[in-house]
C-alpha atoms as a PDB file:
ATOM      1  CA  UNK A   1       3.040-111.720 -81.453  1.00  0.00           C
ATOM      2  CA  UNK A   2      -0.275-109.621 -81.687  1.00  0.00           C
ATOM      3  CA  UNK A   3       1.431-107.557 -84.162  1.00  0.00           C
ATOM      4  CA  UNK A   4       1.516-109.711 -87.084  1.00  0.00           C
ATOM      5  CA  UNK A   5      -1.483-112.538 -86.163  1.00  0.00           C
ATOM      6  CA  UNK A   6       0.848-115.292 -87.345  1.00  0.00           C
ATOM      7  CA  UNK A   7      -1.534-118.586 -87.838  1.00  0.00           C
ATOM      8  CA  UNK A   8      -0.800-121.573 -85.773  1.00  0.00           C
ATOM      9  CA  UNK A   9       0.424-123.287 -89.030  1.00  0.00           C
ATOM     10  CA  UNK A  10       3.711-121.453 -88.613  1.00  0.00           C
ATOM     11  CA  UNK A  11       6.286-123.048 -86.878  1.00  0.00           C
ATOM     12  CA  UNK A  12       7.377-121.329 -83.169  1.00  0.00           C
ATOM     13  CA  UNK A  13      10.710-119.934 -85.080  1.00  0.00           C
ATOM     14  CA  UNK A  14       9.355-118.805 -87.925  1.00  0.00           C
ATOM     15  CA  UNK A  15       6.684-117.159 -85.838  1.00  0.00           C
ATOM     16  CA  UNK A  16       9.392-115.368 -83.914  1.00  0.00           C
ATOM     17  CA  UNK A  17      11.320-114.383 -86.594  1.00  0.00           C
ATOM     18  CA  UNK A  18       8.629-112.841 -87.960  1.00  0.00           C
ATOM     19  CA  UNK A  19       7.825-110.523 -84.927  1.00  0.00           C
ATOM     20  CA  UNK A  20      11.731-109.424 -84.654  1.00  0.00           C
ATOM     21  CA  UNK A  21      11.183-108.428 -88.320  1.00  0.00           C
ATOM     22  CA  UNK A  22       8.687-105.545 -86.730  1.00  0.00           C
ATOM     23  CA  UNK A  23      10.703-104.860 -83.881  1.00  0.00           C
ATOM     24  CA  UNK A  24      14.017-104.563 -86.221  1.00  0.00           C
ATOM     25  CA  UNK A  25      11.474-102.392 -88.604  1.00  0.00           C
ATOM     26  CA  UNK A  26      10.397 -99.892 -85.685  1.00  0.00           C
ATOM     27  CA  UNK A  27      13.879 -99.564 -84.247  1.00  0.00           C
ATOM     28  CA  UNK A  28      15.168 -98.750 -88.124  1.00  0.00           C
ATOM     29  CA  UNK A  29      12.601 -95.941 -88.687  1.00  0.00           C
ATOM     30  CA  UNK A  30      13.088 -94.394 -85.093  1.00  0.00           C
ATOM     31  CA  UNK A  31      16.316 -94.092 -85.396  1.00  0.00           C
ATOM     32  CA  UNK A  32      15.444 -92.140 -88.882  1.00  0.00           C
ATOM     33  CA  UNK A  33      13.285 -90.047 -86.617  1.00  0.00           C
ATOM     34  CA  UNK A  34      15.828 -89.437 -84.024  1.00  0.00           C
ATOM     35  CA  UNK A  35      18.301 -88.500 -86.999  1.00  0.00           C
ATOM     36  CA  UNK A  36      15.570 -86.002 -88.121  1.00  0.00           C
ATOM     37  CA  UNK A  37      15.097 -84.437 -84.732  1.00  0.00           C
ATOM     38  CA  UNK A  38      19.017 -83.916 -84.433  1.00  0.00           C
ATOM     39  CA  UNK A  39      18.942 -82.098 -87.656  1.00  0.00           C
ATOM     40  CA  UNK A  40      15.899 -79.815 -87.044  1.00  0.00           C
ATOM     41  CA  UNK A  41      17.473 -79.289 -83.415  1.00  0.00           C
ATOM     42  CA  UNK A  42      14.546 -80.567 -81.518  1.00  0.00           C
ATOM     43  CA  UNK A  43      15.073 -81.831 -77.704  1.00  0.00           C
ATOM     44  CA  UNK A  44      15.337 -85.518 -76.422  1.00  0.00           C
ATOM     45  CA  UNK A  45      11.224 -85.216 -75.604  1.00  0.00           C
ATOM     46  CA  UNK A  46      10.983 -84.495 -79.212  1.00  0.00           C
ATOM     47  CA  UNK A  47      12.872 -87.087 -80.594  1.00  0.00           C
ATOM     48  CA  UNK A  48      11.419 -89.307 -78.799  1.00  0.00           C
ATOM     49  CA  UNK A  49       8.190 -88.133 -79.712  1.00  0.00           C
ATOM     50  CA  UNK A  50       9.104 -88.098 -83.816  1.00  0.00           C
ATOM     51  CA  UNK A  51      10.398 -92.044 -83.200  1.00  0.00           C
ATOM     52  CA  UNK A  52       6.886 -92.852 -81.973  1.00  0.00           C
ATOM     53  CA  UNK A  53       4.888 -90.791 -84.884  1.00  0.00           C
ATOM     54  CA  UNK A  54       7.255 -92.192 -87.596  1.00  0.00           C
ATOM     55  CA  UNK A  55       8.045 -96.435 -86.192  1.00  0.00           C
ATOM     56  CA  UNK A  56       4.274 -97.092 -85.176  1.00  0.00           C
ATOM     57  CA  UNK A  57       2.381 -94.602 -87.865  1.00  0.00           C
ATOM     58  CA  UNK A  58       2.312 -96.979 -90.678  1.00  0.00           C
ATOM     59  CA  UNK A  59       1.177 -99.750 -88.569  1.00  0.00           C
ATOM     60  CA  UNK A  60      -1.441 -97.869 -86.751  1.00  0.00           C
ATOM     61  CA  UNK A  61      -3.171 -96.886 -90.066  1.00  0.00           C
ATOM     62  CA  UNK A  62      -2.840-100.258 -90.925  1.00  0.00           C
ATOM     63  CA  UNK A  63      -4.545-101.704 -88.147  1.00  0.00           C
ATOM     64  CA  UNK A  64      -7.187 -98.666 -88.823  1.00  0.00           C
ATOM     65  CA  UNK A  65      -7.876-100.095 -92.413  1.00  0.00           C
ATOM     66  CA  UNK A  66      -7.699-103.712 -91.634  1.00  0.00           C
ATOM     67  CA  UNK A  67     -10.169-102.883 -88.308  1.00  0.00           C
ATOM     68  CA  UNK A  68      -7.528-104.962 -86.229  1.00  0.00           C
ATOM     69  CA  UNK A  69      -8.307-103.926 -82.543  1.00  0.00           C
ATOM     70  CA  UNK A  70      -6.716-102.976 -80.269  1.00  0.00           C
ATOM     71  CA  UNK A  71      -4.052-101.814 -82.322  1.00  0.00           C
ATOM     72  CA  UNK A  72      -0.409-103.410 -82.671  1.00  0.00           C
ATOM     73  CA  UNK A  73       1.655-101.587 -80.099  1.00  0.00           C
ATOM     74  CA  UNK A  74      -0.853-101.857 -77.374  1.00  0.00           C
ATOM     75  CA  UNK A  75      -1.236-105.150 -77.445  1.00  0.00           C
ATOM     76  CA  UNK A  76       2.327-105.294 -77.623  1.00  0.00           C
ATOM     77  CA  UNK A  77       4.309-102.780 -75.517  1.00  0.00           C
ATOM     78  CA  UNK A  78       7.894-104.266 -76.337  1.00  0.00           C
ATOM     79  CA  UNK A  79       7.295-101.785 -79.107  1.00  0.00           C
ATOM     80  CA  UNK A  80       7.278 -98.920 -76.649  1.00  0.00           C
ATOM     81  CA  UNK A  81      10.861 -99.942 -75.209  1.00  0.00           C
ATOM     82  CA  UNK A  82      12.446-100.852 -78.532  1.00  0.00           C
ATOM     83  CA  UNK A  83      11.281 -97.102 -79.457  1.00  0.00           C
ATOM     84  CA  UNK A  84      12.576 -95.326 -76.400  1.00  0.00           C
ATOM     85  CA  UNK A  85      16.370 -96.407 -76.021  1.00  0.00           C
ATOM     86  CA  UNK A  86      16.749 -96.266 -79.932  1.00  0.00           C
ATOM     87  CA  UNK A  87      15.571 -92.817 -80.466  1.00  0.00           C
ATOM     88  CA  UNK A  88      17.708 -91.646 -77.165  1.00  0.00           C
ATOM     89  CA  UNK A  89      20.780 -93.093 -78.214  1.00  0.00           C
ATOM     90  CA  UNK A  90      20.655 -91.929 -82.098  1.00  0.00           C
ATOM     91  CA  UNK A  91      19.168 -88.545 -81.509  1.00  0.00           C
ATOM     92  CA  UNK A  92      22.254 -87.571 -79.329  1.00  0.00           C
ATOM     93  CA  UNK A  93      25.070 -89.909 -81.309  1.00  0.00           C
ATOM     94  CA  UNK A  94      23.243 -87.488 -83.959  1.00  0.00           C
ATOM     95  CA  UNK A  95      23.662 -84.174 -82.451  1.00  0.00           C
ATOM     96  CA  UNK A  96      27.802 -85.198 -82.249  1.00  0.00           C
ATOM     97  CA  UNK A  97      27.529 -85.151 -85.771  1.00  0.00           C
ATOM     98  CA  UNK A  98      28.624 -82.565 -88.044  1.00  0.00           C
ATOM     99  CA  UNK A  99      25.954 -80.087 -89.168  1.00  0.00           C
ATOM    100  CA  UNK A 100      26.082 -79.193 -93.096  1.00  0.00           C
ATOM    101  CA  UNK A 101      28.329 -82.205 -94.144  1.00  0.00           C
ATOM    102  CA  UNK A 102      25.462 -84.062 -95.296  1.00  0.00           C
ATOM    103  CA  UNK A 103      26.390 -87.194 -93.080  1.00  0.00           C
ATOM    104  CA  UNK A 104      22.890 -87.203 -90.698  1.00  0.00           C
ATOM    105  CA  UNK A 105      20.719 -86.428 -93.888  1.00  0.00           C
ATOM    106  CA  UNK A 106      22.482 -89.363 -96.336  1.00  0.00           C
ATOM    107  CA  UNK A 107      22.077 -91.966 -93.457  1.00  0.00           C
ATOM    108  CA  UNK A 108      18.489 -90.926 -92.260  1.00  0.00           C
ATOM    109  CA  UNK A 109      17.535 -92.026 -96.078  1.00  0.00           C
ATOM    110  CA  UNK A 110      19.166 -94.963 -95.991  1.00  0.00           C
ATOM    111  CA  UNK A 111      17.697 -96.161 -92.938  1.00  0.00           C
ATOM    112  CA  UNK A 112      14.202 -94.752 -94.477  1.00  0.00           C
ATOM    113  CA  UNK A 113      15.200 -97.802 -97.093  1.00  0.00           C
ATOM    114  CA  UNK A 114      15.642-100.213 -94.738  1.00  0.00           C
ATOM    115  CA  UNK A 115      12.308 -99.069 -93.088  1.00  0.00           C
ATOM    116  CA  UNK A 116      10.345 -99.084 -96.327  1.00  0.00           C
ATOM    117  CA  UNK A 117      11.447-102.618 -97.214  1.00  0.00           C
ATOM    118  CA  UNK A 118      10.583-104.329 -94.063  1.00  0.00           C
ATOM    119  CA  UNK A 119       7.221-102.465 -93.042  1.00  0.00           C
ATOM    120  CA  UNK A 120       6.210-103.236 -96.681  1.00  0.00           C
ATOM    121  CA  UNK A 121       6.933-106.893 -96.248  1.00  0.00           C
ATOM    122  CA  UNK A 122       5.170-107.030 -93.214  1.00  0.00           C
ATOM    123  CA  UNK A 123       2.074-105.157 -93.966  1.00  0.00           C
ATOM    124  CA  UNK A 124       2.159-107.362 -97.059  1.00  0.00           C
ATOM    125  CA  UNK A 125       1.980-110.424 -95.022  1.00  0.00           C
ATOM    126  CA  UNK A 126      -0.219-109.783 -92.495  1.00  0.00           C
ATOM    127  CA  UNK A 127      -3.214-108.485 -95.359  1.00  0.00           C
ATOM    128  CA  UNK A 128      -2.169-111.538 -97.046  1.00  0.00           C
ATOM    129  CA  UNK A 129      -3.000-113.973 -94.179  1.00  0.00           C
ATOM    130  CA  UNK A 130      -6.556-111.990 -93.400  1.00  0.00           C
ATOM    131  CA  UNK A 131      -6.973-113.057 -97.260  1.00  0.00           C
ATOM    132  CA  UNK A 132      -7.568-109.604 -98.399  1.00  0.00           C
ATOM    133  CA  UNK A 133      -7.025-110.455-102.350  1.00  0.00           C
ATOM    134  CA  UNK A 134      -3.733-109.362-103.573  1.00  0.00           C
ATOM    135  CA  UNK A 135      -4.527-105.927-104.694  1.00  0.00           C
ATOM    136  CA  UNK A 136      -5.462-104.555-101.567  1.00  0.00           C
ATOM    137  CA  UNK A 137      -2.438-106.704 -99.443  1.00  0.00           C
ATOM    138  CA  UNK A 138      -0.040-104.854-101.890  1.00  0.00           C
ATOM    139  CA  UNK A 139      -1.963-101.613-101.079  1.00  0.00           C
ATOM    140  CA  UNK A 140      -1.530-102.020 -97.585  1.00  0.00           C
ATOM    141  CA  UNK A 141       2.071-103.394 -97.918  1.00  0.00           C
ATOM    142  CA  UNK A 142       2.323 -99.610 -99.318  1.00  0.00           C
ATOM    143  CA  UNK A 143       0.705 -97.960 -96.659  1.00  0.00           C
ATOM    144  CA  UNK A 144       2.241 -99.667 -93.800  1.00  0.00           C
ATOM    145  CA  UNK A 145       5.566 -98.557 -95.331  1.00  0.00           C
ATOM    146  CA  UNK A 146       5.278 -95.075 -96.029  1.00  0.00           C
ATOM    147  CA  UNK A 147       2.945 -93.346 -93.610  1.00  0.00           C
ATOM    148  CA  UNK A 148       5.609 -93.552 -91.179  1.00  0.00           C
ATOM    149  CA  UNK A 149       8.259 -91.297 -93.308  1.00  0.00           C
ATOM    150  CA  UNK A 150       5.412 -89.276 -94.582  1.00  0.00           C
ATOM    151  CA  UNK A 151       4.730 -88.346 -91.026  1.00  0.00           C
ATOM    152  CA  UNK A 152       7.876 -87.669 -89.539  1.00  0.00           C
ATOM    153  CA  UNK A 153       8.563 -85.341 -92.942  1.00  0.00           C
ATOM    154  CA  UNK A 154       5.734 -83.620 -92.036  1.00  0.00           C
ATOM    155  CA  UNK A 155       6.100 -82.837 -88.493  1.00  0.00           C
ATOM    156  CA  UNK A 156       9.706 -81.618 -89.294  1.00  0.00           C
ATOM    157  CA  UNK A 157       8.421 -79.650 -92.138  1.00  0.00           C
ATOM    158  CA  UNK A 158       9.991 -81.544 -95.061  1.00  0.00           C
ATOM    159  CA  UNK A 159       8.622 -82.322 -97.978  1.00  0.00           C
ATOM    160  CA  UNK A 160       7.604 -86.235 -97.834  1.00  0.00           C
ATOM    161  CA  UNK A 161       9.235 -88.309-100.409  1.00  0.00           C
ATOM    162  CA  UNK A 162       6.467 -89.912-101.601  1.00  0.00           C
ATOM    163  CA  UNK A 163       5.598 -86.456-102.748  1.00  0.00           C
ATOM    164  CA  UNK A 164       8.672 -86.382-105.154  1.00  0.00           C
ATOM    165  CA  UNK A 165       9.523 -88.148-108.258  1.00  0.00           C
ATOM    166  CA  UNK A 166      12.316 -90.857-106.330  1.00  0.00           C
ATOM    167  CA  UNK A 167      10.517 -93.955-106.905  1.00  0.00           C
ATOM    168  CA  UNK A 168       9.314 -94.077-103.104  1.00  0.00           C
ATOM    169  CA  UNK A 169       5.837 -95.603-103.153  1.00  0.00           C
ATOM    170  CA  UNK A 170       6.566 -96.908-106.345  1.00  0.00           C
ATOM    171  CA  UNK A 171       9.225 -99.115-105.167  1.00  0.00           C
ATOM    172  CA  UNK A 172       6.527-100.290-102.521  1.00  0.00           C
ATOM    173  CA  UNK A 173       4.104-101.211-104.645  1.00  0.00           C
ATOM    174  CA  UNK A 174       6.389-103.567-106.961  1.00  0.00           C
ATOM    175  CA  UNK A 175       8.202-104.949-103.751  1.00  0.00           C
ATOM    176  CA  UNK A 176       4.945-105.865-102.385  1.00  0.00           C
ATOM    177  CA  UNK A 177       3.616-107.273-105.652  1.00  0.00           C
ATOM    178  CA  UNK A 178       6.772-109.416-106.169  1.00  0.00           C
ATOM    179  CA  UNK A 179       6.868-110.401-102.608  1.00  0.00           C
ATOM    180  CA  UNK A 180       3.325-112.613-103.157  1.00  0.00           C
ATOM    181  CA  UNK A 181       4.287-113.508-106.599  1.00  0.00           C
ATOM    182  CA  UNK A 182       7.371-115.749-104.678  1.00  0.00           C
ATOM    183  CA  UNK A 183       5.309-116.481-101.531  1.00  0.00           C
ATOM    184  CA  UNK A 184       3.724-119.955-103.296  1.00  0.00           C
ATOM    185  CA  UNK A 185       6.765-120.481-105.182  1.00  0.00           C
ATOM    186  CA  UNK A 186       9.614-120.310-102.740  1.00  0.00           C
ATOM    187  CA  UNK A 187       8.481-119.866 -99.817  1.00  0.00           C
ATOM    188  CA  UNK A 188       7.502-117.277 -97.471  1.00  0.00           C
ATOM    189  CA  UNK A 189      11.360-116.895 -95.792  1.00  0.00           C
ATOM    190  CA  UNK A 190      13.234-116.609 -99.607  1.00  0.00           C
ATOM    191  CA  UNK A 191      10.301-114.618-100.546  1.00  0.00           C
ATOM    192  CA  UNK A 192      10.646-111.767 -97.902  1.00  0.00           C
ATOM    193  CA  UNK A 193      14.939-112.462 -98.600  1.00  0.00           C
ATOM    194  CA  UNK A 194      14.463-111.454-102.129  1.00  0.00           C
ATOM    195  CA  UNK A 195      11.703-109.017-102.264  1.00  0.00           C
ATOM    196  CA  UNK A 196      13.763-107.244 -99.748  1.00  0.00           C
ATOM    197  CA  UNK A 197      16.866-107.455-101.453  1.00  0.00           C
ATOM    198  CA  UNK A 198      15.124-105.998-104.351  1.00  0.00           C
ATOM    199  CA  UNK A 199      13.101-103.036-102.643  1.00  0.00           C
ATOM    200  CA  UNK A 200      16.237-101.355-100.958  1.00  0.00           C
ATOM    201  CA  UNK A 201      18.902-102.205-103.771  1.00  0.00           C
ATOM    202  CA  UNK A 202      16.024-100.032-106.098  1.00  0.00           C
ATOM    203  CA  UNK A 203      15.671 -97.198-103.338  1.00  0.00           C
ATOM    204  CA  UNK A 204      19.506 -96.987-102.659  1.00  0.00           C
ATOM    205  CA  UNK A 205      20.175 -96.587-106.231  1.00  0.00           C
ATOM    206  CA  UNK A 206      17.511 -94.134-106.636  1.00  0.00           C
ATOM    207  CA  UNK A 207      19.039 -92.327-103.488  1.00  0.00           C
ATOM    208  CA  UNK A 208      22.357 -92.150-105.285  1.00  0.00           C
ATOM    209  CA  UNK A 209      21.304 -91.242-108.666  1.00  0.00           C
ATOM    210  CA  UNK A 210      19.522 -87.848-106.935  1.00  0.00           C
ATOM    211  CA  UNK A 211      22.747 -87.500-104.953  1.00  0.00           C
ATOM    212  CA  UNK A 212      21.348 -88.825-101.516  1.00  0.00           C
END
């Protein structure tokens, strides 16, 4: 798939697994945004609006910095439809919810884990295979998995967590670093198991040590 420029070296599988990594990744971080919308009352439109800002943000900057043209989602519009039905479906499961029990807030941040993890691992990989020098793929791993919170905080007037002492981009960083530490020793598929393992076990028990 265009969004990940897997080399012809991989095998078909592996190739498709890793492009239902970014499709799982989107859906996870729209359905944050939907969560987000239901909580700050917004309509459907807006919703669906947030879910676009917040799954495709940290990829589009990516693409931006990498100069990877046209960008991820418009060479690949399955994007577009994962988005749509996702954000729909959790935005008004969310507005069923009870207001002012917490519940919508506690599981937007733990899907905001799951999202961190995976864009991480994926902007990791795909500045690893342009050879970017592991300083800068760990950078982007970063990046790719935090602009998208960062902008649906913004747009619903929260404060972004990266902005707060909770371990956010930290936990990006050292997920990335440890992701191509394991790459040429186990494997690209244990590699991604375990740094992902690691990144949202850390970010869960951050989220429950603050009370999240």
């Amino acid at each position: 798939m265009a969004e990940f420029m897997i080399p012809e070296a991989l095998s078909p599988s592996l190739a498709q697994a890793v492009a239902l990594l970014g499709y799982l990744a989107s859906a996870v971080l729209a359905a944050s945004a939907a969560l987000q919308a239901a909580r700050h009352q917004m309509d459907p439109f807006g919703a669906t609006v947030l879910a676009f800002a917040t799954a495709l943000g940290g990829g589009t900057v990516r693409d931006l910095f990498l100069g990877r043209f046209p960008v991820f989602w418009i060479q690949d519009p399955v994007f577009v439809f994962v988005i749509i039905p996702v954000a729909l479906i959790v935005f008004f499961v969310g507005m069923r919810m009870p207001s002012g029990a917490g519940q919508r807030h506690r599981l937007l941040m733990r899907l905001d884990a799951v999202g961190l993890a995976l864009f991480t691992l994926i902007g990791v990989r795909i500045a690893d295979q342009m050879d970017t020098g592991w300083i800068i793929a760990v950078i982007i791993g970063c990046v790719t998995g935090t602009v998208g919170g960062m902008i649906r905080d913004v747009l619903s007037n929260v404060t972004p967590s990266i902005l707060k002492e909770d371990l956010y981009a930290s936990i990006s960083l050292a997920g990335g670093a440890i992701y191509l530490v394991l790459e040429p020793l186990l494997g690209g598929e244990v590699a991604v198991l375990i740094s992902f393992v690691l990144m949202l076990t850390a970010r869960l028990m951050t989220l429950q040590r603050h009370g999240g």
